[in-house]
N, C-alpha and C. Protein backbone atom coordinates (compact mmCIF):
# COMPACT_ATOMS: atom_id res chain seq x y z
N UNK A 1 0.84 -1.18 0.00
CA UNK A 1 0.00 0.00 0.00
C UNK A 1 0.88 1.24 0.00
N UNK A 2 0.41 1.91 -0.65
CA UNK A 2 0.94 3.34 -0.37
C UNK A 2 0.73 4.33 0.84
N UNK A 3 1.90 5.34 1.06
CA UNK A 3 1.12 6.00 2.13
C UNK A 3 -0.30 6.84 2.03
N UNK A 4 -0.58 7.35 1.12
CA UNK A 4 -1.64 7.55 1.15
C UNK A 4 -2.85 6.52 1.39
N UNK A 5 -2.98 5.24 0.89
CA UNK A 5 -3.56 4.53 1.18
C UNK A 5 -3.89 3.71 2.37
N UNK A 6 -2.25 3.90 2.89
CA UNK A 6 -2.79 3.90 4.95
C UNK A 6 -3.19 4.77 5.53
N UNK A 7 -3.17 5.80 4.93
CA UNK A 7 -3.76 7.05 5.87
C UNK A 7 -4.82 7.15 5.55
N UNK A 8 -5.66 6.63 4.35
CA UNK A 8 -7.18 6.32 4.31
C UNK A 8 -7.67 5.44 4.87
N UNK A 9 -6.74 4.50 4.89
CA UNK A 9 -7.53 3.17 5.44
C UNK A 9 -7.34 3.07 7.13
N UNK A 10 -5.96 4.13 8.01
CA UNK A 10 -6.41 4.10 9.35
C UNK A 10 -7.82 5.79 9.68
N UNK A 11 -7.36 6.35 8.60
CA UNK A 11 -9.03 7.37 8.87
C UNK A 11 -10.44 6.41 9.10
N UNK A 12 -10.13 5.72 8.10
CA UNK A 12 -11.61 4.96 7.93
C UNK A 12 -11.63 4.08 9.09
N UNK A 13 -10.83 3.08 9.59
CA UNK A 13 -10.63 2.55 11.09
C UNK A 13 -10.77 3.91 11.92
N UNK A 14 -10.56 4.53 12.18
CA UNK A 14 -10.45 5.10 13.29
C UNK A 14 -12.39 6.05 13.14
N UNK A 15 -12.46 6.68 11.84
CA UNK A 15 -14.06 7.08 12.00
C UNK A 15 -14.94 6.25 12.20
N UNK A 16 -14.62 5.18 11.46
CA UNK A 16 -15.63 3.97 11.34
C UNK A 16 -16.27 3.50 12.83
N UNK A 17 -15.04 3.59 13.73
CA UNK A 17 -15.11 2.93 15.25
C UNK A 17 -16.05 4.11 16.20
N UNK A 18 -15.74 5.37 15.50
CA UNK A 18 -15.71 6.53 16.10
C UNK A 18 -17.40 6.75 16.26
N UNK A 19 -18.12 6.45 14.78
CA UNK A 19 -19.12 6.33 14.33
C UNK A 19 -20.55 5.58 14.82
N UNK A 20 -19.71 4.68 15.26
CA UNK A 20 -20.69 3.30 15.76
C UNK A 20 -20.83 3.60 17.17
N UNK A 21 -19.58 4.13 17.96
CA UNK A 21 -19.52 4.38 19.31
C UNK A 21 -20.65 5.20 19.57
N UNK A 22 -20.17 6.37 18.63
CA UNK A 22 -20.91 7.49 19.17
C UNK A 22 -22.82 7.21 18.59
N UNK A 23 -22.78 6.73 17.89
CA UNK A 23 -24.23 6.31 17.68
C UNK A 23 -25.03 5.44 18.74
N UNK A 24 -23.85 4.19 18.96
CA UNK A 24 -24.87 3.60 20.33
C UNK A 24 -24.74 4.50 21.48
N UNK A 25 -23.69 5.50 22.04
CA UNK A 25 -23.99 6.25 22.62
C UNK A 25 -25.21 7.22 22.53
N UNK A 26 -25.29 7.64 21.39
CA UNK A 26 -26.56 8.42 21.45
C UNK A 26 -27.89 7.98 21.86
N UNK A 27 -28.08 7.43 21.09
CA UNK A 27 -29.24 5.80 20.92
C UNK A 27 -29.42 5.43 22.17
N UNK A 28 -28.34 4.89 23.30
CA UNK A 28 -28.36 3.99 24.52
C UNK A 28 -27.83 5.12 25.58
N UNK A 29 -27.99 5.35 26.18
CA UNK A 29 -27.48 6.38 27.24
C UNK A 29 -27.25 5.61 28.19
N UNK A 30 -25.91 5.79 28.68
CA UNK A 30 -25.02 4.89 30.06
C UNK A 30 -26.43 5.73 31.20
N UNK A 31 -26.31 5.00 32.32
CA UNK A 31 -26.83 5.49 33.22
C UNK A 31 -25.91 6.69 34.34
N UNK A 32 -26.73 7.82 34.89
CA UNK A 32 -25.93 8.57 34.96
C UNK A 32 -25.54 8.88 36.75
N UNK A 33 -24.66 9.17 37.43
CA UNK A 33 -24.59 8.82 38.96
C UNK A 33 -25.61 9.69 39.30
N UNK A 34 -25.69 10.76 39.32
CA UNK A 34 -26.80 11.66 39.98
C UNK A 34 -28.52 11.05 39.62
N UNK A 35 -28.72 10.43 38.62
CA UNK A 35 -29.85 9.98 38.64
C UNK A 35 -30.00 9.08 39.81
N UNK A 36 -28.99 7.97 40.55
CA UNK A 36 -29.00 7.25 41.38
C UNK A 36 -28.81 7.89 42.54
N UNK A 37 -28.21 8.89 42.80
CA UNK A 37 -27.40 9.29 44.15
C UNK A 37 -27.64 10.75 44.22
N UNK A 38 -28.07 11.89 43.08
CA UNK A 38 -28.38 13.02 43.35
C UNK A 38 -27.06 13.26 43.34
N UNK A 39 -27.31 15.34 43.83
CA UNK A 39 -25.95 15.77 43.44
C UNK A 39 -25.51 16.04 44.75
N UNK A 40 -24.17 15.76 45.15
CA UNK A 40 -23.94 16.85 46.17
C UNK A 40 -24.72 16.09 47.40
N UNK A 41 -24.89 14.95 47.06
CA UNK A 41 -25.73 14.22 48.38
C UNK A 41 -24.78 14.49 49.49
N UNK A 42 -23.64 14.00 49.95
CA UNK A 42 -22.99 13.82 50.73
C UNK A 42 -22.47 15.19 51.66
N UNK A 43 -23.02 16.19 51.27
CA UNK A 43 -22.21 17.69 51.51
C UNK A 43 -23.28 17.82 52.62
N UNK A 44 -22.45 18.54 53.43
CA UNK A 44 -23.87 18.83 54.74
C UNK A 44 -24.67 20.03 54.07
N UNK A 45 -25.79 19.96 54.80
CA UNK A 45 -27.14 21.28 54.33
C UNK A 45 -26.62 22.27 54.92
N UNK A 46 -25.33 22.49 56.25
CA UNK A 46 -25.91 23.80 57.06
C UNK A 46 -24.17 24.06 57.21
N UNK A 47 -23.67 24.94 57.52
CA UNK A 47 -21.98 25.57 57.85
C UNK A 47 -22.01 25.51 59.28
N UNK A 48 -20.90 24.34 59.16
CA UNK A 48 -20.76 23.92 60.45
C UNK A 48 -19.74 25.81 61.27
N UNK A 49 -20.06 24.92 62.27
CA UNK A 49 -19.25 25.92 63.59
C UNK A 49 -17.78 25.78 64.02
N UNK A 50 -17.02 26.39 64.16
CA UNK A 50 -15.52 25.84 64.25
C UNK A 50 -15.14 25.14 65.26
N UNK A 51 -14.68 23.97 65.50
CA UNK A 51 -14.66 23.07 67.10
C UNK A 51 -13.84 23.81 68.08
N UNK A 52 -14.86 24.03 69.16
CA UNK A 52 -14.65 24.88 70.05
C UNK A 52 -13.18 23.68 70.93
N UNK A 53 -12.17 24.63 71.03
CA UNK A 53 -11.14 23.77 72.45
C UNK A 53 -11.73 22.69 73.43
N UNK A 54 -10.98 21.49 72.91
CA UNK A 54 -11.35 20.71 74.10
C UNK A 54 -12.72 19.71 73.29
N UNK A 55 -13.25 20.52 72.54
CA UNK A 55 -14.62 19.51 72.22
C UNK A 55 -13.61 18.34 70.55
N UNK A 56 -14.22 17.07 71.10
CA UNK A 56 -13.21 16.06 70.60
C UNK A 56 -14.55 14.99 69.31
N UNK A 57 -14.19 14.97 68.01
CA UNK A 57 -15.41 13.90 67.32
C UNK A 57 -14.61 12.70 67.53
N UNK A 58 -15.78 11.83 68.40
CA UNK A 58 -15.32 10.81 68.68
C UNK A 58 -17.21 9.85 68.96
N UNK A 59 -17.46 9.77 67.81
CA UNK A 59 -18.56 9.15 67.61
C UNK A 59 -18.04 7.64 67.73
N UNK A 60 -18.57 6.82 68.73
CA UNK A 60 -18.54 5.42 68.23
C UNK A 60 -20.18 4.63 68.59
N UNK A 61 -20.61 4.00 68.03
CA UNK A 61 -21.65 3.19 67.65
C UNK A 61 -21.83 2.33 68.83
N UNK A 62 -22.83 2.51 69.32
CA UNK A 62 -23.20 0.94 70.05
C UNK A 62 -23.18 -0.28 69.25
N UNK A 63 -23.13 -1.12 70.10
CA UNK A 63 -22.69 -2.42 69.75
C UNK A 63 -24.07 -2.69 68.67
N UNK A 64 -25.21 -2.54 69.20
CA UNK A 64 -26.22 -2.74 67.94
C UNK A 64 -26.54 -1.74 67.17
N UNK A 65 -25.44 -0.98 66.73
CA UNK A 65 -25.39 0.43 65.57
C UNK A 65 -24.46 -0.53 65.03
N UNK A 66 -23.27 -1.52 65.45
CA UNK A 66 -22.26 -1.15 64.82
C UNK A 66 -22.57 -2.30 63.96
N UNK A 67 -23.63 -3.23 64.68
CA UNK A 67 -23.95 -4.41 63.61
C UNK A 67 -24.42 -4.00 62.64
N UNK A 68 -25.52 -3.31 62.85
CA UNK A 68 -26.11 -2.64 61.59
C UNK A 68 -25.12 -2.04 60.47
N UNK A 69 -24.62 -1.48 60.97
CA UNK A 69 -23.56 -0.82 59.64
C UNK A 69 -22.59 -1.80 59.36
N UNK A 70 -22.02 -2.44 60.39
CA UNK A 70 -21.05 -3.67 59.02
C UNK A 70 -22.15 -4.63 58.42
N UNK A 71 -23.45 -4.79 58.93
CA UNK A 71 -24.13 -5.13 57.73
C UNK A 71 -24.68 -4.50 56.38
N UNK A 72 -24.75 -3.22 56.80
CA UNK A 72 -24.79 -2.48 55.24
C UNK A 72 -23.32 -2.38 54.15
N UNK A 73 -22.29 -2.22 55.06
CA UNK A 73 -21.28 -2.74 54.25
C UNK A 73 -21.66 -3.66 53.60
N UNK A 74 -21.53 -4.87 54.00
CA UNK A 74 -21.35 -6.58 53.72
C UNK A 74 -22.70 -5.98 52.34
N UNK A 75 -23.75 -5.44 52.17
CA UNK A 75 -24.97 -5.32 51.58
C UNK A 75 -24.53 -4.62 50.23
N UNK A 76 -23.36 -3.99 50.71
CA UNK A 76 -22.53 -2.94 49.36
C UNK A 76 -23.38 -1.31 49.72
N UNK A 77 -23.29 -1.25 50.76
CA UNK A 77 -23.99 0.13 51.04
C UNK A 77 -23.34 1.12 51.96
N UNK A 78 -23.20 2.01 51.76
CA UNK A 78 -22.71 3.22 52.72
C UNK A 78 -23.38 3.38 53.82
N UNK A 79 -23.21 3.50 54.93
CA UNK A 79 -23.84 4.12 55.85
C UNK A 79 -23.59 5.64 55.79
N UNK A 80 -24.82 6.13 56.58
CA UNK A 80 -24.78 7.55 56.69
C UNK A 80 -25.30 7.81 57.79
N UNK A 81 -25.00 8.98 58.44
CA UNK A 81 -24.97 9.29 59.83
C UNK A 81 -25.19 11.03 60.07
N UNK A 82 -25.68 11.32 60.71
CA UNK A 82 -26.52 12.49 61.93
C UNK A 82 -25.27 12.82 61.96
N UNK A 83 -25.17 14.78 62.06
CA UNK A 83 -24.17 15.52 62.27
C UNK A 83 -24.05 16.44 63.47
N UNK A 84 -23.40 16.35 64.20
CA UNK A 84 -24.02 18.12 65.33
C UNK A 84 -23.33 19.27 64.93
N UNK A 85 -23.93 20.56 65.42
CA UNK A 85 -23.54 21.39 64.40
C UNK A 85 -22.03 21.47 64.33
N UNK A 86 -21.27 21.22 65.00
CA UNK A 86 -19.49 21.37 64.35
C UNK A 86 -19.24 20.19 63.22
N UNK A 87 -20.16 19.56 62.99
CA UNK A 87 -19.66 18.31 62.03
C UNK A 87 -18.96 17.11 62.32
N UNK A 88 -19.46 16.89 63.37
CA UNK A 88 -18.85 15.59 63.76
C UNK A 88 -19.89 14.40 64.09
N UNK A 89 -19.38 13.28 63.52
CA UNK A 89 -20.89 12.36 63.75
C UNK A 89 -21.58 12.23 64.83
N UNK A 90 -22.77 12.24 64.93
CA UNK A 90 -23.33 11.95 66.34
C UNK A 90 -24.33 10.94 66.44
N UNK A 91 -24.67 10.57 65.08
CA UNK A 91 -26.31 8.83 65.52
C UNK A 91 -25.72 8.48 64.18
N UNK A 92 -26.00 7.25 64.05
CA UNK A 92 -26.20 6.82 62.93
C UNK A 92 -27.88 6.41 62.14
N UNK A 93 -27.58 7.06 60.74
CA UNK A 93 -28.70 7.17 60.40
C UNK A 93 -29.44 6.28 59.42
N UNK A 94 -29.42 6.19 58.10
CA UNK A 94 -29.60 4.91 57.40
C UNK A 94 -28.54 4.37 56.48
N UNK A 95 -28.65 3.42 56.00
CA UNK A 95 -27.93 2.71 54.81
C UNK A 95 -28.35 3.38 53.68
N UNK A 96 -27.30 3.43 52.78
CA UNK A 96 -27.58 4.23 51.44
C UNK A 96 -27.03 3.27 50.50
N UNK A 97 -28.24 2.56 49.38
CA UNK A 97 -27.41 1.98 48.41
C UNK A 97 -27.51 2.65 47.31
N UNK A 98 -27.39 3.72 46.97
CA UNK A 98 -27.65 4.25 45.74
C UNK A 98 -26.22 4.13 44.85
N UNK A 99 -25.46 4.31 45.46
CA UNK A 99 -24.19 3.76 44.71
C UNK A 99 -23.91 1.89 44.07
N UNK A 100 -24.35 1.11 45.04
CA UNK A 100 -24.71 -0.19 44.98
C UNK A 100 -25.74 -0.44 43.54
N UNK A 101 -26.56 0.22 43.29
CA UNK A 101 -27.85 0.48 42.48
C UNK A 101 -27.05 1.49 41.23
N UNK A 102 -26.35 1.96 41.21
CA UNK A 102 -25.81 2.45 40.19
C UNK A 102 -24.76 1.44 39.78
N UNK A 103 -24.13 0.80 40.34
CA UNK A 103 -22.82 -0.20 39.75
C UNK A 103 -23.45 -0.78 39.15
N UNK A 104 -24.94 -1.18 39.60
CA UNK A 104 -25.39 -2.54 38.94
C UNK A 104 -26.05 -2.46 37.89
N UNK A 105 -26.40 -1.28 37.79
CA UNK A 105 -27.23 -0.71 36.79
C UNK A 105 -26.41 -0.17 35.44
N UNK A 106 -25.23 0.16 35.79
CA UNK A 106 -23.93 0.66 34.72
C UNK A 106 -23.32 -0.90 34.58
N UNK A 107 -23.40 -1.70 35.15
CA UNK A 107 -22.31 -3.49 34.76
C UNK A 107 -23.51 -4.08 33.65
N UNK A 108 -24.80 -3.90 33.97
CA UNK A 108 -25.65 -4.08 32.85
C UNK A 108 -25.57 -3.38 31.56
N UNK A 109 -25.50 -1.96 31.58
CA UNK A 109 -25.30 -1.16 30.29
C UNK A 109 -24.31 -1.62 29.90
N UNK A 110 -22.60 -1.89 30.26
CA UNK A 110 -21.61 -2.42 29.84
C UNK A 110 -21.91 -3.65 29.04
N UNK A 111 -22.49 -4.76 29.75
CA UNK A 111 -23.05 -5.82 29.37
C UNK A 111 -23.51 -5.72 27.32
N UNK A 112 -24.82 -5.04 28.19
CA UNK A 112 -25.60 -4.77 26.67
C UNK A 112 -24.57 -3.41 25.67
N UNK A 113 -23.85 -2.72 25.68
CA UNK A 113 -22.67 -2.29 24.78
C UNK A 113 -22.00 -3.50 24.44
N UNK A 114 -21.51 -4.72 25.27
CA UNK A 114 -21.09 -5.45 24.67
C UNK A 114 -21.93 -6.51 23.08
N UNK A 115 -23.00 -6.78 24.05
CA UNK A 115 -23.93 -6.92 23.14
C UNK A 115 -24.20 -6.49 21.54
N UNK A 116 -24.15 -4.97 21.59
CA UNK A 116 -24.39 -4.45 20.65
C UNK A 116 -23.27 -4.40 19.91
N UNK A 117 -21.90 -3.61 20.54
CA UNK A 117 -21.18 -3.00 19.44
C UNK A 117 -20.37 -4.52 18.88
N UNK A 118 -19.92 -5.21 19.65
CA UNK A 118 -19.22 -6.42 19.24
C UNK A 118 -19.87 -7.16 18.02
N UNK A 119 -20.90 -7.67 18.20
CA UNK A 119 -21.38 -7.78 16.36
C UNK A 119 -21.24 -6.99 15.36
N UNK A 120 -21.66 -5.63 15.36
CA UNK A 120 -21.44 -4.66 14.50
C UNK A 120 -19.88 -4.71 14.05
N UNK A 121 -19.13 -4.72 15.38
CA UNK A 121 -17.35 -4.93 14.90
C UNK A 121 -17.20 -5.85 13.98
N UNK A 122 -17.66 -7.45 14.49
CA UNK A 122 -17.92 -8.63 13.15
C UNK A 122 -18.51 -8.46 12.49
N UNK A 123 -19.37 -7.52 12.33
CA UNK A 123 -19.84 -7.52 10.47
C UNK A 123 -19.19 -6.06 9.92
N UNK A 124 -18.37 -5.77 10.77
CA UNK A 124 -17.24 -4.72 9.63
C UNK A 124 -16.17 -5.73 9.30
N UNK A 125 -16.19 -6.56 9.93
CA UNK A 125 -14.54 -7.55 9.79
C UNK A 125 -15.19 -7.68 8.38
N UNK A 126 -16.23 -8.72 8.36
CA UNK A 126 -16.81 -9.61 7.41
C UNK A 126 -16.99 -8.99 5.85
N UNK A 127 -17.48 -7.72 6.27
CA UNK A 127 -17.76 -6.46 5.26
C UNK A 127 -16.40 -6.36 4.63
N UNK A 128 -15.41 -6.46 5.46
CA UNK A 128 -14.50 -5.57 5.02
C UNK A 128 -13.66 -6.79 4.21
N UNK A 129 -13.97 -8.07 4.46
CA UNK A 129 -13.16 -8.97 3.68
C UNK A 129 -13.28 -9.13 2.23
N UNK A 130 -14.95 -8.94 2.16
CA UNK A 130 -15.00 -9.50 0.65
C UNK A 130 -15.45 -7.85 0.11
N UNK A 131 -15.21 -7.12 0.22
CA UNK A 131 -15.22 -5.76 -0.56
C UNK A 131 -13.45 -5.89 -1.24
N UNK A 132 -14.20 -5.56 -2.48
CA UNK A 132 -12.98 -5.34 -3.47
C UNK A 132 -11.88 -4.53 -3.54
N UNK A 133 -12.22 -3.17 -3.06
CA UNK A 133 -11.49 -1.84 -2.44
C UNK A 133 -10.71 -2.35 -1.81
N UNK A 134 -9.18 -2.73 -1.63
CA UNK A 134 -8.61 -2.96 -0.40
C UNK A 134 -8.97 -1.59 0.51
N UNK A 135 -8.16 -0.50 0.04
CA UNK A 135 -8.08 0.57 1.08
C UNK A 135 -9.73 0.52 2.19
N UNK A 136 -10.90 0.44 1.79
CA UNK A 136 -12.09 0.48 2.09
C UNK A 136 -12.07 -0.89 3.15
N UNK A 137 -11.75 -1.47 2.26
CA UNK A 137 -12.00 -3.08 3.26
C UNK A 137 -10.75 -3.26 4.08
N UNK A 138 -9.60 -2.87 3.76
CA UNK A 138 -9.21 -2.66 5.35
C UNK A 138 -9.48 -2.01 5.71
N UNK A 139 -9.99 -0.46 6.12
CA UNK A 139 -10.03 0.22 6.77
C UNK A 139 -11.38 -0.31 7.98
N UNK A 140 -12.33 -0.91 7.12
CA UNK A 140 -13.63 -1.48 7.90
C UNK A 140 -13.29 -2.63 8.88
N UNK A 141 -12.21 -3.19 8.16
CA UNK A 141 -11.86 -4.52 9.07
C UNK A 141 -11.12 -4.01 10.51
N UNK A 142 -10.25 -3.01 10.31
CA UNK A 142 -9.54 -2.17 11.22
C UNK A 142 -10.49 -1.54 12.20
N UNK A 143 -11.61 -1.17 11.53
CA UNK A 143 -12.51 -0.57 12.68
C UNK A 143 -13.30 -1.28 13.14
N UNK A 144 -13.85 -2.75 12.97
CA UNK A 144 -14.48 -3.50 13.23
C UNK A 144 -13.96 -4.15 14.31
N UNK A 145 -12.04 -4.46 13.87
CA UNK A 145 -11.28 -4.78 15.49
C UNK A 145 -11.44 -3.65 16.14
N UNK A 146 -11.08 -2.59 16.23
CA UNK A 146 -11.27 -2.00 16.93
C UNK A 146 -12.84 -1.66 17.60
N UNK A 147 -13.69 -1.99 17.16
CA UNK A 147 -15.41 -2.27 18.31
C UNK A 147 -14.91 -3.19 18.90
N UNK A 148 -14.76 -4.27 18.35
CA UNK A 148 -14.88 -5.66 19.37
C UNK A 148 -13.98 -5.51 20.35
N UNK A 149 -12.82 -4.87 20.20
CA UNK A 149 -11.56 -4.47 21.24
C UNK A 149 -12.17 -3.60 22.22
N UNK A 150 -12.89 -2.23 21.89
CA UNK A 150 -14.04 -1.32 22.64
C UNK A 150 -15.01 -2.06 23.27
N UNK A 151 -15.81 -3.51 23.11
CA UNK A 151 -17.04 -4.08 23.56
C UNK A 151 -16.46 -4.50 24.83
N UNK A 152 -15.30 -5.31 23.96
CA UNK A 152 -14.57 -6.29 25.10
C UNK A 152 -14.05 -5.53 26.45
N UNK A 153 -13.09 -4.12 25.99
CA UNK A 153 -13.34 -3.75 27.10
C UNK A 153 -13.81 -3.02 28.13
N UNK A 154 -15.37 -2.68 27.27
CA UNK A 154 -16.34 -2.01 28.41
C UNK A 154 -16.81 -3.01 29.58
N UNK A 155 -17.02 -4.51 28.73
CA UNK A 155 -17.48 -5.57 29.83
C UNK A 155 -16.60 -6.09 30.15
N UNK A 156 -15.19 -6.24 29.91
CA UNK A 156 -14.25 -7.16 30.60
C UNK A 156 -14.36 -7.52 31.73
N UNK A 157 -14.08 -6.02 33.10
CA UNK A 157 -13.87 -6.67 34.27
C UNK A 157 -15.28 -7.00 34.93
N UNK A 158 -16.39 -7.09 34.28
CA UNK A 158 -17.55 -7.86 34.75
C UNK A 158 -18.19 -9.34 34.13
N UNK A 159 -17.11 -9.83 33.27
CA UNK A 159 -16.92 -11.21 33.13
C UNK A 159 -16.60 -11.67 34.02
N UNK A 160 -17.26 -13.36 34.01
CA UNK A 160 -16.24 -13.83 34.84
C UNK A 160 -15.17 -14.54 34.02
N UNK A 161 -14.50 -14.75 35.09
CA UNK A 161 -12.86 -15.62 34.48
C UNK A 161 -13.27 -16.65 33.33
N UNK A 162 -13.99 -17.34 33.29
CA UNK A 162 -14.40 -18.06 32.33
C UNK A 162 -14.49 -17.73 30.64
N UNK A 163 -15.62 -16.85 31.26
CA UNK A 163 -16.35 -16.23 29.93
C UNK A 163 -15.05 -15.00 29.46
N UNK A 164 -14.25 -14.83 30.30
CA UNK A 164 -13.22 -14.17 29.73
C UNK A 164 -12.19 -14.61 29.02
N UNK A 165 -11.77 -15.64 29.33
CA UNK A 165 -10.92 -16.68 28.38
C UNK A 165 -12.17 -17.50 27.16
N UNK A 166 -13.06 -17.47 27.34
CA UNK A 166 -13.84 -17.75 25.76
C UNK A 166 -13.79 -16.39 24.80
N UNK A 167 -14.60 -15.42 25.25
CA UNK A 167 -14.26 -14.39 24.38
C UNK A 167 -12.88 -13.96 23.63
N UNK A 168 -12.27 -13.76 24.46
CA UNK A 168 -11.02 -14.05 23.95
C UNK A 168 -10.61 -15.08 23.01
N UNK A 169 -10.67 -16.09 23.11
CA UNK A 169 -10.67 -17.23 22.23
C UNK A 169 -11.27 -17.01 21.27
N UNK A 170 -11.84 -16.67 21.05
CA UNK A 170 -13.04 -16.51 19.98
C UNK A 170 -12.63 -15.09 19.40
N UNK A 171 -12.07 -13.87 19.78
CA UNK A 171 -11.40 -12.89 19.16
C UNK A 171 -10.33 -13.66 18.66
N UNK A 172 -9.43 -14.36 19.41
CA UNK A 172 -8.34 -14.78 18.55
C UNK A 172 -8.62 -15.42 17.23
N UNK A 173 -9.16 -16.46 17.33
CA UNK A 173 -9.47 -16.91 16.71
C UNK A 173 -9.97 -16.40 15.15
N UNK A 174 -10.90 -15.61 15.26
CA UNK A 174 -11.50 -14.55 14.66
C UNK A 174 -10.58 -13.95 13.40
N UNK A 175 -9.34 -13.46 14.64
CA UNK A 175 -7.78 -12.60 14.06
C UNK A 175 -7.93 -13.81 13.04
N UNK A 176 -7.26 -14.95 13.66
CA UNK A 176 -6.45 -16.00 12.72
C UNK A 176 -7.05 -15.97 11.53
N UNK A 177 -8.65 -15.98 11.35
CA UNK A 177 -9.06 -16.68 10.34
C UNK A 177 -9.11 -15.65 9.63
N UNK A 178 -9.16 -14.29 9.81
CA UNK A 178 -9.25 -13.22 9.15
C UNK A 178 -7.84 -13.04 8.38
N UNK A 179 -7.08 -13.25 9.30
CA UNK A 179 -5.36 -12.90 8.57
C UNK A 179 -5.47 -14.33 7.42
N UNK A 180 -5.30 -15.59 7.36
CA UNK A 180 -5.38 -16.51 6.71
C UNK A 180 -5.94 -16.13 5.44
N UNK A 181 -7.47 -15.53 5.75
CA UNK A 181 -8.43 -15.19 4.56
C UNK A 181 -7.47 -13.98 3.53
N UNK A 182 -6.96 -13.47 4.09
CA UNK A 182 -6.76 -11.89 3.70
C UNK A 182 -5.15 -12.03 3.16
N UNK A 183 -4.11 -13.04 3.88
CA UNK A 183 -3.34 -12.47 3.43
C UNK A 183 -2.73 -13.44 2.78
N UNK A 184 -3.64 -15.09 2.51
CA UNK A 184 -2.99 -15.90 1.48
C UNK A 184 -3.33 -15.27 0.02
N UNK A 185 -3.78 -14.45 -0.02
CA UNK A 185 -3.89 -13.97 -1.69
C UNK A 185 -2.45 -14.03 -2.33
């Protein structure tokens, strides 16, 4: 190839990928933290007072506060807790999973991006094999790895170990048969 002809064919990889992203982005909207958790939740409502000499925060939990809250841990939840006015804890108040409820709700969207863009990547591979244009058909094949490389790793670290060594396998694989196809000519 010529240089001009790689510099068309990584434009076209690189828009091509650019294209699809930003479309299922549009289309699918990630979920967003403040819809789960609001803004600014965590900030106190009122300006605390400056700790007067001698006054010490030293909040600790009764024994049946403190169960409660390492059970909202263990639950994937924050506890949250009562302030007096200098800002130092004073009760404990409820469990908050809104963060818990957002992970799970964003490991799903990841999920379904995988879903989506990873085929679309295989049918640019596929597209891009039997189109006559080299410059065109690599450039599609280039951007097609590059989705499935993008799918793979929006959901990666919410595979498990398993399904992570298949996918993989199955990208490799993929490579092989693609390079074989393409470059015994």
């Amino acid at each position: 190839m010529k240089a001009k002809e790689v510099a068309m064919t990584i434009a076209l990889a690189i828009l091509g990928a650019l294209f699809v992203g930003l479309l299922v982005d549009a289309l699918y909207e990630a979920p967003k933290y403040e819809d789960f958790c609001g803004k600014g939740q965590y900030m106190q409502p009122y300006a605390m007072k400056p700790i007067p000499a001698g006054h010490i925060c030293s909040y600790v939990p009764p024994v049946e506060e403190r169960e409660t809250i390492d059970a909202c841990y263990q639950d994937g939840g924050q506890p949250e807790f009562n302030y007096d006015e200098y800002g130092c804890q004073s009760t404990y108040k409820e469990c908050n999973y809104c963060n818990k409820y957002y992970t799970e709700e964003n490991n799903k969207y990841n999920r379904n991006i995988f879903f989506i863009v990873a085929p679309i990547g295989v049918l640019f591979v596929i597209v891009g094999l039997f189109l006559s244009f080299e410059v065109v058909g690599t450039g599609l094949m280039f951007s097609g790895i590059l989705l499935v490389a993008y799918a793979t790793t929006r959901y990666f670290s919410d595979m498990s170990k398993l399904l992570r060594v298949v996918v993989i396998f199955i990208e490799l694989v993929l490579l092989i048969l693609i390079s074989i196809k393409k470059l015994k000519k």
